[in-house]
Protein backbone atom coordinates (compact mmCIF):
# COMPACT_ATOMS: atom_id res chain seq x y z
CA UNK A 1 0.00 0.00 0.00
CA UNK A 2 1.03 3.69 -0.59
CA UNK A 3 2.18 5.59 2.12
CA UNK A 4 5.08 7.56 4.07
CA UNK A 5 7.79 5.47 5.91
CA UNK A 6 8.02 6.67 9.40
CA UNK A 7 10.92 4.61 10.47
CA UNK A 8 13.48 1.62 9.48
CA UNK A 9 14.85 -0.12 12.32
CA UNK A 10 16.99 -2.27 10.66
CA UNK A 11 20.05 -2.00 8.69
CA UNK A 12 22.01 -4.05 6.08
CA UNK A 13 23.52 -7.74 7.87
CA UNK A 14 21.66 -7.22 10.63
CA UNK A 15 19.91 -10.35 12.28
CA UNK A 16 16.93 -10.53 13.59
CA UNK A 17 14.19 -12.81 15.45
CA UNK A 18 10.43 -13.27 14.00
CA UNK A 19 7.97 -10.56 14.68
CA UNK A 20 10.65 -7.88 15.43
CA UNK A 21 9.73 -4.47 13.95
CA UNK A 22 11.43 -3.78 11.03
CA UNK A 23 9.81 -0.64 9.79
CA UNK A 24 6.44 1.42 10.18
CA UNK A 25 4.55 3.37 8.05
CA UNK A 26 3.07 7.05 9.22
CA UNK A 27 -0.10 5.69 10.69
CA UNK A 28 -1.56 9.44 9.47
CA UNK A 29 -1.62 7.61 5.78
CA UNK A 30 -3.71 4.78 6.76
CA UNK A 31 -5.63 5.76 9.62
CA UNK A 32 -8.05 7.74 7.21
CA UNK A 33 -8.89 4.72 5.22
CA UNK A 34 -10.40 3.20 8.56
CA UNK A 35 -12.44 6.31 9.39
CA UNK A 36 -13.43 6.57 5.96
CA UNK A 37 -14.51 2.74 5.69
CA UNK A 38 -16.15 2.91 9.07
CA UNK A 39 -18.36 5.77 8.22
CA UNK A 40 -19.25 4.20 5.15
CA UNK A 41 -20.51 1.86 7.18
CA UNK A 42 -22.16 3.79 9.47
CA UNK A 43 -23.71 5.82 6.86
CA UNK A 44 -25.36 2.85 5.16
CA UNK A 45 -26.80 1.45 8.64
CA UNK A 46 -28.26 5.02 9.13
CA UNK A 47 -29.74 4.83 5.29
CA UNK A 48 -31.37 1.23 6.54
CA UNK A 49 -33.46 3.26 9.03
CA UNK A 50 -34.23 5.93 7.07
CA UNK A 51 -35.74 3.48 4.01
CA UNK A 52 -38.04 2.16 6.70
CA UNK A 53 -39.58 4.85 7.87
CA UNK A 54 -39.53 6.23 4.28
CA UNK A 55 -41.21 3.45 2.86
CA UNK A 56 -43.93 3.20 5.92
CA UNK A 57 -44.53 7.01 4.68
CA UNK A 58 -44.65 6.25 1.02
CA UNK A 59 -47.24 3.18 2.09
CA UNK A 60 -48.98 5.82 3.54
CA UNK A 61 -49.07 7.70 0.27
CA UNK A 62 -49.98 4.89 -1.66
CA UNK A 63 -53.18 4.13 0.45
CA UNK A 64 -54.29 8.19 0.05
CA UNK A 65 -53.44 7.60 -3.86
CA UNK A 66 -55.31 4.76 -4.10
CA UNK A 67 -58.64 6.61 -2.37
CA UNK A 68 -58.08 9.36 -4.78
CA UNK A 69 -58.78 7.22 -7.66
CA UNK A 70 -62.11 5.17 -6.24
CA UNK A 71 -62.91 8.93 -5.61
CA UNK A 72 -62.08 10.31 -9.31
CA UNK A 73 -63.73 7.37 -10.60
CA UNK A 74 -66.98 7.68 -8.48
CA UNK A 75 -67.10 11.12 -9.26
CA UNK A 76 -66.66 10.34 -13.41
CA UNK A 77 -69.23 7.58 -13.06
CA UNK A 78 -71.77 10.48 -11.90
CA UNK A 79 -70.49 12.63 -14.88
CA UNK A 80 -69.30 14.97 -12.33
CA UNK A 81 -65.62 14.28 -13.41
CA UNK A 82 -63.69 13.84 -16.08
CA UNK A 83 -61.38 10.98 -17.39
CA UNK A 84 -58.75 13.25 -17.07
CA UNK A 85 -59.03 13.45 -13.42
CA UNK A 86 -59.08 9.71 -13.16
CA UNK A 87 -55.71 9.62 -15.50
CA UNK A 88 -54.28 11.95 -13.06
CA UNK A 89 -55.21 10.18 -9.56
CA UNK A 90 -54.20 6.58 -11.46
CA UNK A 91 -50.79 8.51 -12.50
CA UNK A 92 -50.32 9.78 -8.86
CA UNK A 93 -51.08 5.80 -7.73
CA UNK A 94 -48.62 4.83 -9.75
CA UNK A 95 -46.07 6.92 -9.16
CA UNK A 96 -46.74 6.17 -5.24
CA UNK A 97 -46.44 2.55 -6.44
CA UNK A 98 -43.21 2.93 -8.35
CA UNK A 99 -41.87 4.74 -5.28
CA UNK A 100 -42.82 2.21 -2.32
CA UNK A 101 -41.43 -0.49 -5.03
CA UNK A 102 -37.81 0.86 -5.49
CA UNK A 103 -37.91 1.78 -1.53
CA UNK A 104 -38.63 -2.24 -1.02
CA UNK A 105 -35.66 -2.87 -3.43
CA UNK A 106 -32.78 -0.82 -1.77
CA UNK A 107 -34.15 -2.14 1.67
CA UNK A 108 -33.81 -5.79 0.10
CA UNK A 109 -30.33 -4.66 -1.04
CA UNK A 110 -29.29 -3.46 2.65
CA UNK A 111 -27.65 -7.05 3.28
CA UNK A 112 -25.34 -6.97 0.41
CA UNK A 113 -24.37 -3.21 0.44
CA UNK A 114 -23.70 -4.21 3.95
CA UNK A 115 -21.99 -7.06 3.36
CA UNK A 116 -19.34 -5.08 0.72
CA UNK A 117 -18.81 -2.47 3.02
CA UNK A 118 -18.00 -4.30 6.33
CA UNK A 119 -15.63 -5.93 3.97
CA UNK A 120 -14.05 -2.99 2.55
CA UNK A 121 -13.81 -2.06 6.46
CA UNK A 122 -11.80 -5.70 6.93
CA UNK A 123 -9.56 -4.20 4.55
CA UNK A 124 -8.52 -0.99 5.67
CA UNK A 125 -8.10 -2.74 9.39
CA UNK A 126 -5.55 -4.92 8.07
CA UNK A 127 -3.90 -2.36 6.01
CA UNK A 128 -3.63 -0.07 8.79
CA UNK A 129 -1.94 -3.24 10.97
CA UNK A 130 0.29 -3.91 8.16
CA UNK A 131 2.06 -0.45 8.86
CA UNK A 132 3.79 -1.77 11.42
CA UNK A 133 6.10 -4.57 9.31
CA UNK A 134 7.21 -7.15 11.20
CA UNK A 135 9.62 -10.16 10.40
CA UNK A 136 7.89 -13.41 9.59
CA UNK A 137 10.72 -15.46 10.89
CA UNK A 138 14.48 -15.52 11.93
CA UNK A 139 16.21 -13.43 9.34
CA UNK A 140 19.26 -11.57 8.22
CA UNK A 141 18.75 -7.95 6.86
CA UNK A 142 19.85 -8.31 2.97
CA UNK A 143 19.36 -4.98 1.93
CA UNK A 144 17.38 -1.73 3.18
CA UNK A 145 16.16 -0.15 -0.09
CA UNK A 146 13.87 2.95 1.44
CA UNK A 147 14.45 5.03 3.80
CA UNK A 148 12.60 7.66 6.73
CA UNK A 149 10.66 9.97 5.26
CA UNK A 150 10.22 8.15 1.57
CA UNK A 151 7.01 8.01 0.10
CA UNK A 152 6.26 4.63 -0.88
CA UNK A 153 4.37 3.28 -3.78
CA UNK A 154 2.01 -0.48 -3.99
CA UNK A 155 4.21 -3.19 -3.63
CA UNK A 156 7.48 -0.56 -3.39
CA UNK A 157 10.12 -2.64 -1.25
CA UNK A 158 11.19 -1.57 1.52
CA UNK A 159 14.40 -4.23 2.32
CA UNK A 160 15.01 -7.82 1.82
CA UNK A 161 15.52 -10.73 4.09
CA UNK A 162 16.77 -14.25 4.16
CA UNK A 163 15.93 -16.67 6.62
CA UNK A 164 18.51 -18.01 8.62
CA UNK A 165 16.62 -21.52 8.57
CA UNK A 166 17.55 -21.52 4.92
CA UNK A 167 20.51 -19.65 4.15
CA UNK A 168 23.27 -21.78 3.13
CA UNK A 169 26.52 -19.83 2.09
């Protein structure tokens, strides 16, 4: 991942037991990516609440459209109306409809939207535990190829290492 390196603790030839601290990354860089995810999150769990009520409202709606047209169409029957009337109380129906329906679909949706955020979250967590670089096992320091204060590029390295297991000179 991209970010500044704070500090390498290491330097060439030296040795070094597994999960010693090699090198961090300025947490600054991937802190935000955690906030960001989380209220991404947040913000979605909010929207869940907010379709609910919404869609009790636009229920609500639909039930007042739907009265409007028996009404229109009473009304028309007793050539007190017109057929326009009744077009526009069926439009406003189905526009109430159409609304209530799509409402439905982005509450139905929830799960997954849900699902590919808390994921995205995952992400950003273990990015933002990765700036702290750690040896996987008994090493010796190869080579140190970035140093304090270098911005660092995806998949930029940072310094090599050879396990002592399985170096043969």
């Amino acid at each position: 991942m991209a970010g500044r390196l704070l500090e390498v603790r290491v330097r060439d030839g030296d040795r070094v037991a597994a999960g010693t601290v090699l090198a961090r990354l300025d947490p600054k860089d991937l802190e935000p990516r955690v906030a960001e995810a989380r209220a991404e999150l947040d913000r979605e769990r909010l929207k869940l609440i907010h379709d609910r009520q919404a869609l009790e409202q636009e229920r609500a709606l639909m039930t007042l459209a739907e009265t409007a047209l028996q009404r229109a169409d009473k009304v028309k029957s007793k050539n007190l109306g017109t057929a326009s009337d009744v077009d526009q109380a069926s439009e406003q129906l189905a526009r109430a409809r159409l609304a209530a329906t799509l409402r439905a679909q982005s509450i139905a949706e929830h799960p997954a939207r849900l699902a590919a955020l808390e994921a995205k979250l995952a992400v950003a967590e273990r990015d933002a535990a990765r700036g702290e670089i750690k040896a996987p096992f008994d090493a010796r320091i190869g080579r140190v190829e970035a140093g304090a204060g270098d911005q660092l590029q995806p998949n930029q390295t940072i310094l090599t290492l050879y396990p002592l297991d399985g170096l043969y000179l």
